[in-house]
Protein backbone atom coordinates (compact mmCIF):
# COMPACT_ATOMS: atom_id res chain seq x y z
CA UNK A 1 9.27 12.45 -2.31
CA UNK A 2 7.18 15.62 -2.10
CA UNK A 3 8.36 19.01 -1.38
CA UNK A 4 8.63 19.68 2.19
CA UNK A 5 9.27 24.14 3.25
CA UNK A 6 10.51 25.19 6.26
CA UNK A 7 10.96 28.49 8.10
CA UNK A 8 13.75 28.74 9.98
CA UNK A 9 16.09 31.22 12.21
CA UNK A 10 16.71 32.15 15.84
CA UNK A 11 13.87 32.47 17.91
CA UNK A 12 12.43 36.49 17.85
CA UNK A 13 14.18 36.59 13.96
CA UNK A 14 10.74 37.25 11.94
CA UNK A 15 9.70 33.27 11.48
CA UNK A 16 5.86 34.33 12.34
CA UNK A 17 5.77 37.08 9.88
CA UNK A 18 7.13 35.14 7.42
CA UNK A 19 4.89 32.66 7.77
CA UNK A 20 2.42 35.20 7.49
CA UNK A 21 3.66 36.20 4.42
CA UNK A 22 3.83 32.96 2.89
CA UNK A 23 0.17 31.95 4.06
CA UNK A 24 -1.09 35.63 2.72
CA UNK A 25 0.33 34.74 -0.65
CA UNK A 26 -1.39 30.77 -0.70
CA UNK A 27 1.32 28.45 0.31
CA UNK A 28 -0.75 26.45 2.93
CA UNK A 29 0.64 26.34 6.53
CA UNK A 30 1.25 24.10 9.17
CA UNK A 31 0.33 25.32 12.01
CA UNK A 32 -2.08 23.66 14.96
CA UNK A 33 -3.39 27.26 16.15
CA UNK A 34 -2.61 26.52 19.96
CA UNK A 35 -0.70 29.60 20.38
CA UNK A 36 -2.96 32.65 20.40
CA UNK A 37 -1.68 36.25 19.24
CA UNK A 38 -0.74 38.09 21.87
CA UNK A 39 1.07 41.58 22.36
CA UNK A 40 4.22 40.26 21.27
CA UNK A 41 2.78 38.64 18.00
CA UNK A 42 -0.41 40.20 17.69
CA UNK A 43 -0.75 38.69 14.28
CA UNK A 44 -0.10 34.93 15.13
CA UNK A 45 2.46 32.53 15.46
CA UNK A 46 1.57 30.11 12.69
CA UNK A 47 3.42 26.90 14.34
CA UNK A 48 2.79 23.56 15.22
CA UNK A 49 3.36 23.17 19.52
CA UNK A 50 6.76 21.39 20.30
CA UNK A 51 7.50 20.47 16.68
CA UNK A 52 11.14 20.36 18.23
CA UNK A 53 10.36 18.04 20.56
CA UNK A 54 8.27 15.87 18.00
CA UNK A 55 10.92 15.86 15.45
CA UNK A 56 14.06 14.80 17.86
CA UNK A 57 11.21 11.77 19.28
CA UNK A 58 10.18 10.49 15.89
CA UNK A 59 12.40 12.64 13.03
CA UNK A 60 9.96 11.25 10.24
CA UNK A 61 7.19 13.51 11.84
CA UNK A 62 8.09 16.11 9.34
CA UNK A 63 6.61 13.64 6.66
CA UNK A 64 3.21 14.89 7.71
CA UNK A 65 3.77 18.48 6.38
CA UNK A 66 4.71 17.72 2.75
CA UNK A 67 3.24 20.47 0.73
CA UNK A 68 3.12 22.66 3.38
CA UNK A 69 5.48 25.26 5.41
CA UNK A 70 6.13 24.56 8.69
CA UNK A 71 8.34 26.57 11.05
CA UNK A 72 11.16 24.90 13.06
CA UNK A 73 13.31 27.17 14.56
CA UNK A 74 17.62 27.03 13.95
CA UNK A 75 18.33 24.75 16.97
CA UNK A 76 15.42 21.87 15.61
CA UNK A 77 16.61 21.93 11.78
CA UNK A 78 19.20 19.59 13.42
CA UNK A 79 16.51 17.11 13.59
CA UNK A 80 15.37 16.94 10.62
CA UNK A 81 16.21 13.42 8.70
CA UNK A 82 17.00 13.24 5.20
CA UNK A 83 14.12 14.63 2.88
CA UNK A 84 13.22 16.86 -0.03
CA UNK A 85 12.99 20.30 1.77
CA UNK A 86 13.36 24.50 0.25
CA UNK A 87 14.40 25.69 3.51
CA UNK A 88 14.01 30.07 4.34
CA UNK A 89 15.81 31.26 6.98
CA UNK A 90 15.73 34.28 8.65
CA UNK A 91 18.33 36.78 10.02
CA UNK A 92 18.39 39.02 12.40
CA UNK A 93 20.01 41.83 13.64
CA UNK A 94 21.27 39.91 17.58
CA UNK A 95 20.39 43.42 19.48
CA UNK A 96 17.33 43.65 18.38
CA UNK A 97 16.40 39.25 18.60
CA UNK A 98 17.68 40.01 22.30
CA UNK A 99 15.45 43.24 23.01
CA UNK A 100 12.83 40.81 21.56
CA UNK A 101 13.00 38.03 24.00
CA UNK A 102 13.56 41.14 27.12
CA UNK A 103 10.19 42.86 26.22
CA UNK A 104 8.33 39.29 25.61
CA UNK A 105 9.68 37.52 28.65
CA UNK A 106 8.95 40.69 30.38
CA UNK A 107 12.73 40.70 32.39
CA UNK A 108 16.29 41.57 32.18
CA UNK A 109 18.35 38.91 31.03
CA UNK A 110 21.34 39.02 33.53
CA UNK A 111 23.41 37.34 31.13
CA UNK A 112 22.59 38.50 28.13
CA UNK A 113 26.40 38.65 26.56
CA UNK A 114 26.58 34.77 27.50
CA UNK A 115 22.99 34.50 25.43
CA UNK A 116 24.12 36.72 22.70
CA UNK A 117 27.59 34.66 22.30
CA UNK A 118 25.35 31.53 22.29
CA UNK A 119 23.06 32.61 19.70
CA UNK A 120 25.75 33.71 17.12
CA UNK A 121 27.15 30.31 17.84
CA UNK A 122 24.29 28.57 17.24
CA UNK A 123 23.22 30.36 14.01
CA UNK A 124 26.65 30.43 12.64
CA UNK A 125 26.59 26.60 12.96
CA UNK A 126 23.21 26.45 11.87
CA UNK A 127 23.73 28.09 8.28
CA UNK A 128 26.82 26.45 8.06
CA UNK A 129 24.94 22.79 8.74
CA UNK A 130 21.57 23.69 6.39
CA UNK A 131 24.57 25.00 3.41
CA UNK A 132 26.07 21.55 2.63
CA UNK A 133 22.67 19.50 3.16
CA UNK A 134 22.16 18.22 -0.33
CA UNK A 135 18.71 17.37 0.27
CA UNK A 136 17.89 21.00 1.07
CA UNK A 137 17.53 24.37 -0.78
CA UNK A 138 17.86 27.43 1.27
CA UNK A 139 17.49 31.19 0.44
CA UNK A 140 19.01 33.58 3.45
CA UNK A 141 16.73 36.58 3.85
CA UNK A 142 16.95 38.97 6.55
CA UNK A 143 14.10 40.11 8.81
CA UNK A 144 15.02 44.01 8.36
CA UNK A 145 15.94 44.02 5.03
CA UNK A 146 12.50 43.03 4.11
CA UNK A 147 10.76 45.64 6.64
CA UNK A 148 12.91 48.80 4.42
CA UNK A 149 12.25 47.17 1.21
CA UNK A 150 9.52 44.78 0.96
CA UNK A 151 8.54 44.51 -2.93
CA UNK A 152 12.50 43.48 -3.44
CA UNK A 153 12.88 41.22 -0.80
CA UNK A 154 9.64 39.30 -1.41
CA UNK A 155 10.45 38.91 -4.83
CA UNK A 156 13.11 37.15 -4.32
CA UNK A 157 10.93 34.38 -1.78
CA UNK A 158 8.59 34.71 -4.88
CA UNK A 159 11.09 33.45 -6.97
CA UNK A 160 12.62 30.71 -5.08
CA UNK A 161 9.20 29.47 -4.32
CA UNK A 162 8.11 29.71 -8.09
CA UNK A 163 6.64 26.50 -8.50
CA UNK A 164 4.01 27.70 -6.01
CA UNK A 165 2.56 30.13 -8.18
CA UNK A 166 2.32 32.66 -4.90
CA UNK A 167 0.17 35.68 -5.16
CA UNK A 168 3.09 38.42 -4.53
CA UNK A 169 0.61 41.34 -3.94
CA UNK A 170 -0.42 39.79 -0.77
CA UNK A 171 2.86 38.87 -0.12
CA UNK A 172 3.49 42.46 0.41
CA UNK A 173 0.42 43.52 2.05
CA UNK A 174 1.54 41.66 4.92
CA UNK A 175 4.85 43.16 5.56
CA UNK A 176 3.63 46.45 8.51
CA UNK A 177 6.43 48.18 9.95
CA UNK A 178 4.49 49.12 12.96
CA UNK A 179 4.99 45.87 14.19
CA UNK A 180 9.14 46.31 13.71
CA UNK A 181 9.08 47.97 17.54
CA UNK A 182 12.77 46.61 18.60
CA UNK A 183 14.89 48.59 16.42
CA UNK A 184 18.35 49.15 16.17
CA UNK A 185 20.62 51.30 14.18
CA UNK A 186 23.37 49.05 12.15
């Protein structure tokens, strides 16, 4: 069975750019380009429309990406059927995922400690589901780690993704902090 690679993490946690990393450095992407850039990911979104949706109606739908990275955010990796996939997944700081989804949905969310309570839940059981898959390899990286220390943190991807002979320079050249506009102190 061939090598299937997956972004993951909560929605707003730095899936696009990674996928823009990973596509800058030559691992080929899945993505159906129906989702335009736009002011809140002027780069792109790199994604395939509803893959969620797809994967809970047919789970062997993720057999069409072998070779390639596709992105499924935490909540659809629960869909996912028994395969040969090197899973990254991306953290977060919560704040800053929520200030995210305010300035991209363009409103207050009037329960935003009920959303943030439901979003640690859901990626604590996430990481804690993708951690004893045996059919999965996962590396943890997190979103503003590799925005304050790029080279490092890429290396690392680099590494785990070794048999993909990735160009790491480009890697890097992807990585622009002007785009890290919802930041919070830790």
């Amino acid at each position: 069975m061939k090598q299937i690679y997956i972004v993951s993490g909560l929605p707003r946690s730095g899936t696009s750019m990674l996928m823009q990393i990973l596509d800058a450095g030559g691992l080929p992407v899945a993505s159906d380009a129906k989702r335009k850039p736009d002011r809140s990911n002027p780069k792109g979104y790199l994604e395939v429309e509803s893959i969620i949706d797809k994967l809970r109606d047919n789970p062997d739908y993720v057999f069409n990406f072998e070779d390639r990275v596709l992105k499924v955010i935490a909540y659809g990796l629960q869909s996912l059927p028994p395969g040969n996939y090197k899973l990254i997944y991306v953290d977060r700081n919560i704040e800053e995922i929520l200030d995210s989804m305010k300035e991209m949905m363009r409103a207050k969310d009037e329960e935003r400690e009920d959303t943030k309570k439901a979003f640690i839940k859901l990626n604590n059981k996430t990481k804690a589901d993708i951690k004893v898959r045996e059919d999965m390899q996962v590396l943890f990286v997190n979103y503003n780690e590799i925005l304050s220390s790029p080279k490092k943190h890429l290396e690392e991807i680099h590494c785990f993704l070794e048999e993909r002979n990735l160009d790491l320079e480009k890697m890097i050249e992807v990585v622009d902090e002007k785009l890290y506009r919802q930041r919070r102190e830790r």
